[in-house]
Every structure is written in C-alpha cells, then in structure tokens.
Protein backbone atom coordinates (compact mmCIF):
# COMPACT_ATOMS: atom_id res chain seq x y z
CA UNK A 1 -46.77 88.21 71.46
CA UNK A 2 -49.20 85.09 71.96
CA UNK A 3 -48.63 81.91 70.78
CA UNK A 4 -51.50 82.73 68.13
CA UNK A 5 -49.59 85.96 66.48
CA UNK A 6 -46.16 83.79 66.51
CA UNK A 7 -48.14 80.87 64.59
CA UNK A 8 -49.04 83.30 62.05
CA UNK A 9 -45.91 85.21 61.28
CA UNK A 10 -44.40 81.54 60.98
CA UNK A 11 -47.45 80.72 58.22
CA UNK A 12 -47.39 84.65 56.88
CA UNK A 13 -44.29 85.60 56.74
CA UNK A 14 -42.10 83.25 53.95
CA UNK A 15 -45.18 83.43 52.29
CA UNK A 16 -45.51 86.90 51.58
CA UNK A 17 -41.65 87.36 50.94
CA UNK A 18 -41.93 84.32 48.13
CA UNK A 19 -45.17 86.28 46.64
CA UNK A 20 -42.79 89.69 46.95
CA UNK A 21 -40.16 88.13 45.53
CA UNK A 22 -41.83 86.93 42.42
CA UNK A 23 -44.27 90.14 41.77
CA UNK A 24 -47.06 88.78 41.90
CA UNK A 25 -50.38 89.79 41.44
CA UNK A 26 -52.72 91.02 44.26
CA UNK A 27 -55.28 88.38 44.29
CA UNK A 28 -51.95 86.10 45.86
CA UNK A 29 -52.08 88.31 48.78
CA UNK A 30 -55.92 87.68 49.13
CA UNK A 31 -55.38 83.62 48.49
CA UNK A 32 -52.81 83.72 51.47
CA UNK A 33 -55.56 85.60 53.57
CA UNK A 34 -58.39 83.27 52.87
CA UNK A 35 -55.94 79.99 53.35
CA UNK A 36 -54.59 81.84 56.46
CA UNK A 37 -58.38 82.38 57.65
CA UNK A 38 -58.99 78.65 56.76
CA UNK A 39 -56.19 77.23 59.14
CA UNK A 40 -56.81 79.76 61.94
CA UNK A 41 -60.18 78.34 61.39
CA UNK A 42 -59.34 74.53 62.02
CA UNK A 43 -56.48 75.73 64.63
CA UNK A 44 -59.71 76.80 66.96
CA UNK A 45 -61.15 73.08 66.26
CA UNK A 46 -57.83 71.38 67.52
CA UNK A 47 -57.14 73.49 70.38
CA UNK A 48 -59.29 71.79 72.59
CA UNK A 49 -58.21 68.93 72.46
CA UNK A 50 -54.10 69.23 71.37
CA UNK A 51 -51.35 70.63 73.11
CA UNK A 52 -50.47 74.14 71.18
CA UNK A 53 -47.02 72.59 69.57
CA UNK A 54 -48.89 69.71 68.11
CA UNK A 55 -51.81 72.08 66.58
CA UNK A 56 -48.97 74.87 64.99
CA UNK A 57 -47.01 71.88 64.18
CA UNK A 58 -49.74 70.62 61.51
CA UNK A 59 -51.02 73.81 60.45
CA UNK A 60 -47.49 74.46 59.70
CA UNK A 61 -46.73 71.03 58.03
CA UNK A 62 -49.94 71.32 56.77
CA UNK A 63 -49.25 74.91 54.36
CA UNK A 64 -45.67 73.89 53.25
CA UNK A 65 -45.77 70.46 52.61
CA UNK A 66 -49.19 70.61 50.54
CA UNK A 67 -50.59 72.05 47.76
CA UNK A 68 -51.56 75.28 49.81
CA UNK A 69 -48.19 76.88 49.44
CA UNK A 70 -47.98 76.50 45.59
CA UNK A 71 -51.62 77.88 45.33
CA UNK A 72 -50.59 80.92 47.41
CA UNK A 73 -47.21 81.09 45.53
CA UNK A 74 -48.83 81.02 42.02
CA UNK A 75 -52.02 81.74 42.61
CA UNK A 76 -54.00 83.01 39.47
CA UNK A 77 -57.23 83.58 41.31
CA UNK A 78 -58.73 82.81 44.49
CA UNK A 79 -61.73 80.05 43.98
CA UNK A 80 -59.58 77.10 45.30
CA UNK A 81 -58.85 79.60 48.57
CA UNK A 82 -62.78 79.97 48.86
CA UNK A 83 -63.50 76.83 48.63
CA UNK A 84 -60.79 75.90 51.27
CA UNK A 85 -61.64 78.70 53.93
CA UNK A 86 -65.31 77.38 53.37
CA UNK A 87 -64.88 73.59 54.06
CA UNK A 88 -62.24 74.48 56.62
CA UNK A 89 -65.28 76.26 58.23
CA UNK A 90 -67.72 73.36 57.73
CA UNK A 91 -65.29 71.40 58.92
CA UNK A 92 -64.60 72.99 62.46
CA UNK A 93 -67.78 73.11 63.16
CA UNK A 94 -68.58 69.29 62.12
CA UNK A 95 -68.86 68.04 65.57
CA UNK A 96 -72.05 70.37 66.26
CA UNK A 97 -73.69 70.35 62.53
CA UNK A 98 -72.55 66.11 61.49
CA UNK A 99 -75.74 65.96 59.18
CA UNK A 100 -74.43 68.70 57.04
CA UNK A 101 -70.94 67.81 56.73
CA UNK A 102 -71.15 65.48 53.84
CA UNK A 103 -73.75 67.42 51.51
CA UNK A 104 -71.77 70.55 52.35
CA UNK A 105 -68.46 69.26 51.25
CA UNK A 106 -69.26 67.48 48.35
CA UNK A 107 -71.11 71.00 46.94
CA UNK A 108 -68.10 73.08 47.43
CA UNK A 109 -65.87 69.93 45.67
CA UNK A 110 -68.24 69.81 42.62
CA UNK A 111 -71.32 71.39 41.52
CA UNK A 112 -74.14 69.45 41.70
CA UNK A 113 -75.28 67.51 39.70
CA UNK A 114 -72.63 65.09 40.84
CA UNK A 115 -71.14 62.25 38.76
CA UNK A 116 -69.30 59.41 39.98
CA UNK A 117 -66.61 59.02 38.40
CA UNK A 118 -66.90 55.81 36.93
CA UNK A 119 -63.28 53.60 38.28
CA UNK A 120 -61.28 56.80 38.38
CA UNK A 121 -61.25 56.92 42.04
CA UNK A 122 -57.74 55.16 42.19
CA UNK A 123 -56.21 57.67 39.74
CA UNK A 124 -57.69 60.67 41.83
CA UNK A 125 -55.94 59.66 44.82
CA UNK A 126 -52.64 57.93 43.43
CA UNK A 127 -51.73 58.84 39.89
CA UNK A 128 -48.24 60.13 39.48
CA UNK A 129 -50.00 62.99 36.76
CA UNK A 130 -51.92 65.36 40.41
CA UNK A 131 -52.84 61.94 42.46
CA UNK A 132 -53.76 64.37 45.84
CA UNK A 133 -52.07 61.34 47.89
CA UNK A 134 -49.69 61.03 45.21
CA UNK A 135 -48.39 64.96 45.18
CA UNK A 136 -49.19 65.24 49.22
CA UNK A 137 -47.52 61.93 50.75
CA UNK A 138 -47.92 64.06 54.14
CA UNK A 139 -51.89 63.67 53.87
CA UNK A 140 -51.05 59.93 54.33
CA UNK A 141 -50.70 60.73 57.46
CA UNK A 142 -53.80 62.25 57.77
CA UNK A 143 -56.15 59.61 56.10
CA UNK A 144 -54.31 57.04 59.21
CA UNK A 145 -55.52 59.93 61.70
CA UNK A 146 -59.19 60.37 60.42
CA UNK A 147 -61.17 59.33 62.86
CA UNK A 148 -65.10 59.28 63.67
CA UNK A 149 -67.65 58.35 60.81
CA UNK A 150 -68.65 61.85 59.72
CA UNK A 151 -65.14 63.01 58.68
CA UNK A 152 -64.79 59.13 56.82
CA UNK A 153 -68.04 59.40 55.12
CA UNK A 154 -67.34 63.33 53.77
CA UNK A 155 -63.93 61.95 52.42
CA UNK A 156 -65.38 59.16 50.89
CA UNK A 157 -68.15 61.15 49.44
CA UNK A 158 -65.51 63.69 48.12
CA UNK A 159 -63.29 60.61 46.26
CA UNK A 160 -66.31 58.95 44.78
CA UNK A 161 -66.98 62.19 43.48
CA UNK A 162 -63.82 63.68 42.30
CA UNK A 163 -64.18 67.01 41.14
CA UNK A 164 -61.99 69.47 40.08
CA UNK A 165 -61.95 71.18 43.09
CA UNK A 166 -61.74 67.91 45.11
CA UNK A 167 -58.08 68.97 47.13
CA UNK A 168 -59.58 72.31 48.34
CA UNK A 169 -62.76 70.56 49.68
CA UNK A 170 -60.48 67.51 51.25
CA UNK A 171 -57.51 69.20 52.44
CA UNK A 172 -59.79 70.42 56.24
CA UNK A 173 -60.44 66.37 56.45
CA UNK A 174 -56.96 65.37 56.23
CA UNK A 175 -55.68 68.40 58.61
CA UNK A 176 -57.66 66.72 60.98
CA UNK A 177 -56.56 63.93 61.39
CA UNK A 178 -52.74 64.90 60.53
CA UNK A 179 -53.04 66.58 63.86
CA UNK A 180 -54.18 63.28 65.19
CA UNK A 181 -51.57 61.76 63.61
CA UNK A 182 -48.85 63.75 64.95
CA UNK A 183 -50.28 63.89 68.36
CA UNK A 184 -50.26 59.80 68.16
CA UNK A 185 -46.73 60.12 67.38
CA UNK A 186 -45.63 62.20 69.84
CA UNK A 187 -47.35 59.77 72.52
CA UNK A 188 -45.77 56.30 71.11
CA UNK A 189 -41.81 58.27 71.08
CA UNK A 190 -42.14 59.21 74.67
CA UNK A 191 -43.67 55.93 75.28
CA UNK A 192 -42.07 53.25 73.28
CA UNK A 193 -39.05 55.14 72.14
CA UNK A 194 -37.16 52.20 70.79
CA UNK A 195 -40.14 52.23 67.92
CA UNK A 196 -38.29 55.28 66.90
CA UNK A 197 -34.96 53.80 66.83
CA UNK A 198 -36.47 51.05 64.93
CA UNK A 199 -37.82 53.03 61.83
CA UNK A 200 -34.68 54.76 61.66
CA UNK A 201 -33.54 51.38 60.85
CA UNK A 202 -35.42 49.72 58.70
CA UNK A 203 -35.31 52.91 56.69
CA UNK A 204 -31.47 52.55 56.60
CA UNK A 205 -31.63 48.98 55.75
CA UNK A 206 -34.41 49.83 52.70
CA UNK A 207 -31.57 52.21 51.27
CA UNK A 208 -28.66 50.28 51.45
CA UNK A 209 -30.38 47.20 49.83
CA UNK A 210 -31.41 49.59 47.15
CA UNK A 211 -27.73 50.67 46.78
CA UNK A 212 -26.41 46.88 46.76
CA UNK A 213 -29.03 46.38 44.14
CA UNK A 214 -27.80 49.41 42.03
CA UNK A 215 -24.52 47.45 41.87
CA UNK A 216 -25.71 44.00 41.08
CA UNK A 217 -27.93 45.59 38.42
CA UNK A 218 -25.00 47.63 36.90
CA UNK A 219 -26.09 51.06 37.34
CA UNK A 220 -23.46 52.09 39.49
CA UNK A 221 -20.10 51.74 38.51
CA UNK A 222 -17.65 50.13 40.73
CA UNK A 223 -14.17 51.56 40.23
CA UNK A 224 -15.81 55.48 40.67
CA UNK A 225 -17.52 57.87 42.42
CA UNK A 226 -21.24 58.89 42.42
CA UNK A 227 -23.34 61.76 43.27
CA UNK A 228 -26.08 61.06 45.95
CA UNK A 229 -28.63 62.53 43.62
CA UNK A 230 -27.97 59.71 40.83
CA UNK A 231 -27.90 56.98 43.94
CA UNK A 232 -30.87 58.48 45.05
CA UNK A 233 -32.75 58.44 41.29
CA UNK A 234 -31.57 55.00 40.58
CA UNK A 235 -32.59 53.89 44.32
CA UNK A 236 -36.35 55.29 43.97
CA UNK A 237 -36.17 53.47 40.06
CA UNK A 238 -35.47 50.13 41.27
CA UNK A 239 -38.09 50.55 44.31
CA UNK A 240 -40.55 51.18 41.64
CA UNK A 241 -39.70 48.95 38.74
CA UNK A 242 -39.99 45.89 41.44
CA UNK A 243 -42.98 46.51 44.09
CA UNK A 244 -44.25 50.33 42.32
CA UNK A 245 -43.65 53.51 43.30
CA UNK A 246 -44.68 53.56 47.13
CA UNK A 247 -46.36 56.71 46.75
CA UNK A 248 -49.11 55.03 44.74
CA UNK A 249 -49.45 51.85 46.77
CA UNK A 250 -51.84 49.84 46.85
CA UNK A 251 -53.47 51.28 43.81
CA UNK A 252 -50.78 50.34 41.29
CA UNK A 253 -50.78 46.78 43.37
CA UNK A 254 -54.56 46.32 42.50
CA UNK A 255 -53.97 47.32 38.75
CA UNK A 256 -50.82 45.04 38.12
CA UNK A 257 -53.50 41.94 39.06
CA UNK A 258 -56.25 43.60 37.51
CA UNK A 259 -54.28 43.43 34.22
CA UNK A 260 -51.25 40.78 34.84
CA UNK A 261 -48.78 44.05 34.23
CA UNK A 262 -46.13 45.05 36.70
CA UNK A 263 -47.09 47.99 39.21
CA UNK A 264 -44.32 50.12 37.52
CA UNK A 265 -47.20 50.37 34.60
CA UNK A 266 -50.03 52.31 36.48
CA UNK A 267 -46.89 54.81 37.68
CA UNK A 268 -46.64 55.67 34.50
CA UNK A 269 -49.70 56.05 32.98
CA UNK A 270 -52.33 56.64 35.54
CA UNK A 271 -53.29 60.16 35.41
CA UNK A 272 -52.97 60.59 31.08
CA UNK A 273 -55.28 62.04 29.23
CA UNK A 274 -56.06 60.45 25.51
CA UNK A 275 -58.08 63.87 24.42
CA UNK A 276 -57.29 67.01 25.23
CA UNK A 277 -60.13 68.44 25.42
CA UNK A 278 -64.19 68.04 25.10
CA UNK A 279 -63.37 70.01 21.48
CA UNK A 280 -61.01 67.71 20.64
CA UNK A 281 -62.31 65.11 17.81
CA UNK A 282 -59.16 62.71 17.36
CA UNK A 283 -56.53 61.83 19.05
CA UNK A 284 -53.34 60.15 17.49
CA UNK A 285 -51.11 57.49 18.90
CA UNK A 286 -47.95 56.92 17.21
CA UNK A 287 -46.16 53.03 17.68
CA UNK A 288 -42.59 53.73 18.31
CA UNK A 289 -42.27 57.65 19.41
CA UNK A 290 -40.55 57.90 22.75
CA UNK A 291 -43.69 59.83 23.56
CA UNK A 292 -46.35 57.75 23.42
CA UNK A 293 -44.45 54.25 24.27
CA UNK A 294 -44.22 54.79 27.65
CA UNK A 295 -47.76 55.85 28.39
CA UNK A 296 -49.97 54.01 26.12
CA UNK A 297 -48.24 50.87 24.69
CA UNK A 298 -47.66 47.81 27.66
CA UNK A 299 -46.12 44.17 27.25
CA UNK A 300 -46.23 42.12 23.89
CA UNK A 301 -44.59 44.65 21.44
CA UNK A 302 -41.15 44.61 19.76
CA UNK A 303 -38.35 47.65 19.95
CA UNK A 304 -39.22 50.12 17.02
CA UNK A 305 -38.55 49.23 13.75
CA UNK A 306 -38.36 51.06 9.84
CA UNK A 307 -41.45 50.40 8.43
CA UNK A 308 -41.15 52.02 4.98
CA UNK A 309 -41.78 55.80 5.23
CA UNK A 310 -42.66 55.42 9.49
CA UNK A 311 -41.73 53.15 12.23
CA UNK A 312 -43.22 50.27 13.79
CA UNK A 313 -44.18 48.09 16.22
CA UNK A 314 -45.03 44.39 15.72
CA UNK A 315 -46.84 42.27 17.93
CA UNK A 316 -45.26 39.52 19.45
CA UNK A 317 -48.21 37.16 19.99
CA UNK A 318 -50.11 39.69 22.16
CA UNK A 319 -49.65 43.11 22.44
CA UNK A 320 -51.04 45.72 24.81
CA UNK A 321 -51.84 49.16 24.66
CA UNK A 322 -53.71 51.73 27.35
CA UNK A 323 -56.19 54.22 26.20
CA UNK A 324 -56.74 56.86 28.98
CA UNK A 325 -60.71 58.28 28.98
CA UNK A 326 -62.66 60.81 30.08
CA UNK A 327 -65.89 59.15 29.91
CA UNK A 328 -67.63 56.63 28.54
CA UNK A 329 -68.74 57.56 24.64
CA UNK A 330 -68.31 55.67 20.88
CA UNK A 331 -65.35 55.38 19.30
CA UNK A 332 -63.87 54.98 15.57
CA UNK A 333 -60.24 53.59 15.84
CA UNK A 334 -58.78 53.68 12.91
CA UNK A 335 -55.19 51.73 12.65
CA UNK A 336 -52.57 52.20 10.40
CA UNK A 337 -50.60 48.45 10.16
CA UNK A 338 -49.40 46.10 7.44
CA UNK A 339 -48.31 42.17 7.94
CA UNK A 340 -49.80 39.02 7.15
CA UNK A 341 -53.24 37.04 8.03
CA UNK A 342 -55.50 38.96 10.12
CA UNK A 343 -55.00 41.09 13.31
CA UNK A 344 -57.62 40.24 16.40
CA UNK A 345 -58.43 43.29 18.68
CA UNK A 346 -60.57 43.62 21.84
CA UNK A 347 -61.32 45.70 24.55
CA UNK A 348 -61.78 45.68 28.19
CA UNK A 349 -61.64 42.11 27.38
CA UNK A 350 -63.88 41.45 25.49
CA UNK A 351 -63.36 40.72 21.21
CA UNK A 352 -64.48 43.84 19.17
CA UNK A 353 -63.49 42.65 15.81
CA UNK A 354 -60.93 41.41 13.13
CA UNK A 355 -58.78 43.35 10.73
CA UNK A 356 -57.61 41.73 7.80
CA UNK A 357 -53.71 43.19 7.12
CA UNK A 358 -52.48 44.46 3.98
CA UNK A 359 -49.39 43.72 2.26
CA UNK A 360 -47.83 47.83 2.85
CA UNK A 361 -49.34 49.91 5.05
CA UNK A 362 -52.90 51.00 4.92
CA UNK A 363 -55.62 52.33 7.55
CA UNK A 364 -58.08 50.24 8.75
CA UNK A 365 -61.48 51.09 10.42
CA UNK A 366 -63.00 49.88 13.36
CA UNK A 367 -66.51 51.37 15.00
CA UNK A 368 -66.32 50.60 18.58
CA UNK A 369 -69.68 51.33 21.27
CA UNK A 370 -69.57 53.54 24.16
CA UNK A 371 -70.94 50.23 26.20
CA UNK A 372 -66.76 48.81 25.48
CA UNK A 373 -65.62 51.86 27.26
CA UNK A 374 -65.11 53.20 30.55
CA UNK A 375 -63.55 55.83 32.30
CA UNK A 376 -60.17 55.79 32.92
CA UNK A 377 -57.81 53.22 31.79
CA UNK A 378 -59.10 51.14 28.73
CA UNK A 379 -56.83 47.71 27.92
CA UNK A 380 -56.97 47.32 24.38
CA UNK A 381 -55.41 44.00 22.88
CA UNK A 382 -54.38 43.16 19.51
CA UNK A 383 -53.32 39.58 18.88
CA UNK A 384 -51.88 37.98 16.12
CA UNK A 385 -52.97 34.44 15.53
CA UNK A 386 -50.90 31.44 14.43
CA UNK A 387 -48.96 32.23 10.75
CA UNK A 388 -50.08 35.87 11.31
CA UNK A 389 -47.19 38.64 11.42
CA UNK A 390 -48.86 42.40 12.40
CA UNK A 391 -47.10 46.17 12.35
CA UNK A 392 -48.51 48.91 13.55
CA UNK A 393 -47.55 52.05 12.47
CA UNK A 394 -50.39 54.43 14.51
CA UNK A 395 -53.76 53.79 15.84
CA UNK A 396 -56.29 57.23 15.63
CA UNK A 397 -59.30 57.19 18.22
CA UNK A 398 -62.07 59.17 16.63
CA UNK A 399 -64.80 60.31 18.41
CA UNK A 400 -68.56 61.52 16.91
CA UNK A 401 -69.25 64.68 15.34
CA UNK A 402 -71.54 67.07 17.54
C-alpha cells in the first residue's frame, strides 16, 4: 500500500464509521468524497516541495481539527463540499494561473455582486458566535505560514468580503500555509530544540499563575479538592476577563480602545444578531433578563431592580448598550423607562435626541437615520444629566415597513 492509499484510509476511514454510526444520509458520503477530492487535490500542490509526513500531517490536522469534519459528520447537503473541492482546485494550481486566483475565490465565497461588509471583518474572523479563526485556532497557524502575495491578496479579498460561504472558499489558503507552518516547525525543533523546551514552559508558567490567581480571587477553595475541568473553566475565565479571550486577540484588543470597554466585552457579544431575520420587523431588548444583559447592555447600569409590573435598569450617569446589525437601514427605537428630568441618547457617538421621562412607565419614540448606523456593533448611550434619575424597562428597535 503507498503512502497515498495509507493517507486516505487515515482521512476515510473514522469518517465513514462516525457517518455509519449516526445513519446518516447519503449526500454525507458524497461531502466526504468531494472534501477527500479537495485535500488529495492540495496534497499534489505540497508534495513538491514537503517531505510526505509533513504534507499527511496537515491534511490530517487539517480535516479533524477544522470545520471539515463537522460538515462531513452532519452534513445536510453538499454546496460547502463544492465549493471547497473547487477552491482547493484553484488553489493548487495558483502558482501557474496567479491572475485568476483572487476573482476565482471570491466568486465561489459569495455571489457576485459583492458587498463589503461594512466593519464586520473583525467579527468574521474572531467572534466567539462562528469567528473562522475563532472556531479553527489551528488556521492560526496557517495565516503565520501564508506566504507569497497571491495567496495574501485572495485571503484578504475573501475577509473583506465575507460571505456565507467564506470558510469553504478560505480553508485551501490556510492549508497552505499550515503545511508551511508545520514544516517551519519541524526545522526550528531539530535546530534550536531548547525553543521547544522553552514553550513547554512558559505554557506551564501561564497555567499555574492562572491557578494562583483562582485562589487569590476566591474561586477555588482552599481546604478541598477540585476537578481539573472547573480549574480549567475558571483558568480560561480569568485569562479572558483580564487581557480577552486569546482566541479573539487582537480584535477584542482593538474594540476595548475603540469603546473604553474591557476586551472580555467583544467575547461576548461579537457575533449577535439584533434581528433574526430580513422578515423580521422588531426586535425587543429587555433591561434586566439574564438573556439580553450579557450581550447587549455594557458599563454604566445598576443590578436589576422591581420596577412596578417589570424590572429595571437605571443608569448610573452613563449607561451603555450594544445593538448588533446587519446593515445599515432606519430605525424607530422605542423605549419603555420612567424617572425624573430628561434622558440623553446617542449613537455611534454622536447625540440623536432627548426623551423627556415620565413619572411610571411609559414608551417613548425615537426615529433614528440609517446614516447613525452601521454594520455590526452599534454603541448606543443614554445619559442622565445632573438631578436626572432614568429606568429602563425595554428598548424595541423597529425597522420600516416594506
């Protein structure tokens, strides 16, 4: 048996006994066969210029630890398999057809016409709700190994224009240089192999700081044992709640000083959707439901509090909320509050209006332009100016009829 058939029955193999296992429907045999064809497809690229173990290495790394083996697992139907097997293709041959590499990809990521996507481009790589980088921390590996500026430029391309199909079209990139990567690797150990011995232990040294910090914090207790899986949750909790959740770095860096928030705040939002859907007209966000705290509503707000027949949230000074878009369009917001004075709200930073407060709750209406909107994350702001006292019970974004 070559080294070819072996690579195969090590990609094949688990794969078809998982699909077996679970019953599932044909078309998961024909998504293995088209991501199979795609990685026999990029193994013929590599060869080349890799030893053998290095190329079966990342096609190997490459199924498992991505999103390929959860397609094949659960696949549904075979588009995002077309569309890899056809950039995987486009890919291979980059070297001998550059000018088409870029066009090419970005066609099979999103139908044309294409849209930028307006300052999602962070969230399509790093949000903890399907960031690709986010989900696939092994691709990191292969955005260090891209090299060249064909395979730079088609990735680019592909984030700016971050379709719904943007993984499949990627994925042949990142395999790329993943190989390079690895192959890298493999060099420095036999080279410099105190490097190794080294990141063994500043990794140990990360972990037990974590641990001591557990302690200090009081999340361990001190006079019992703990599981590794609660050291380990309350370890990765404190990594994020201080510097962010490293799988999202340095995006939720560049929106804790975009927004003077801490990084743990693009963790957990990035990624939300307000609507639901293009049919959906309003969309409802409740002050003080365990739901909607931690993924719109941000610093300046008190704990929940009775507020006649609902609970509230007052605003200590300034308060902060996070509206997750889809695009840029007008908006009615209509809040339900009570308090005293006059409540001051903007947007994006910039003042859209005041809302005088009544003495029990009532709704209040504010039209808002599509110009005050972007996509993605919106900062909305409502103040409460000396003598004023503000509740808010919900706030309602309402969008046009069509």
């Amino acid at each position: 048996m070559t080294r070819t058939h072996l690579a195969g029955v090590a990609l094949a193999v688990p794969a078809l006994l998982l699909v077996a296992a679970q019953a599932v429907a044909p078309v998961a045999l024909v998504s293995l066969a088209l991501t199979l064809a795609g990685l026999f497809a990029l193994r013929r690229a590599l060869l080349p210029e890799l030893p053998p173990t290095i190329v079966d290495g990342t096609l190997l790394l490459a199924f498992y630890a991505t999103f390929l083996w959860r397609n094949v697992a659960t696949a549904a139907s075979s588009e995002a398999a077309l569309r890899f097997v056809a950039a995987a293709v486009v890919v291979a041959l980059w070297r001998k057809r550059a000018v088409v590499l870029v066009p090419v990809l970005v066609a099979l990521s999103l139908g044309l016409p294409l849209v930028a996507p307006q300052g999602r481009v962070l969230e399509t790589l790093f949000a903890s709700r399907g960031g690709l980088l986010f989900w696939n921390p092994v691709l990191w590996l292969g955005l260090v190994g891209l090299r060249g500026l064909a395979p730079a430029a088609a990735l680019a391309a592909l984030v700016l224009v971050g379709g719904p199909h943007l993984e499949a079209a990627a994925l042949p990139l990142l395999i790329l240089g993943l190989a390079a990567t690895l192959a890298g690797v493999e060099r420095l150990a036999a080279r410099r192999p105190e490097a190794v011995l080294l990141a063994v232990g500043l990794a140990a040294t990360t972990w037990n700081a974590l641990l001591m910090a557990q302690y200090r914090m009081g999340r361990l207790p001190i006079d019992d044992t703990v599981s590794f899986a609660r050291i380990a949750e309350n370890g990765a909790s404190v990594l994020s709640e201080s510097v962010g959740t490293p799988l999202a770095w340095p995006a939720n860096w560049i929106f804790a000083a975009r927004h003077g928030v801490s990084p743990a705040e693009f963790d957990r939002r990035a990624g939300a959707v307000l609507f639901a859907g293009p049919g959906q007209r309003v969309a409802l966000v409740e002050a003080g439901d365990s739901r909607s705290d931690p993924v719109y509503f941000s610093t300046g707000w008190t704990s929940a509090r009775p507020c006649e027949d609902a609970l509230c949230l007052g605003v200590m000074g300034t308060g902060r909320l996070f509206l997750p878009l889809e695009r840029s369009e007008p908006l009615t917001l209509r809040l339900r509050l009570r308090g005293e004075g006059q409540a001051l709200l903007s947007v994006n930073g910039v003042g859209v209006g005041g809302l005088a407060l009544p003495e029990r709750l009532a709704e209040r209406r504010l039209r808002i332009g599509a110009e005050r909107f972007r996509r993605g994350l919106n900062e909305l702001v409502l103040r409460a100016p000396a003598g004023s006292t503000v509740w808010l019970d919900w706030i309602a974004c309402e969008r046009d009829a069509r």
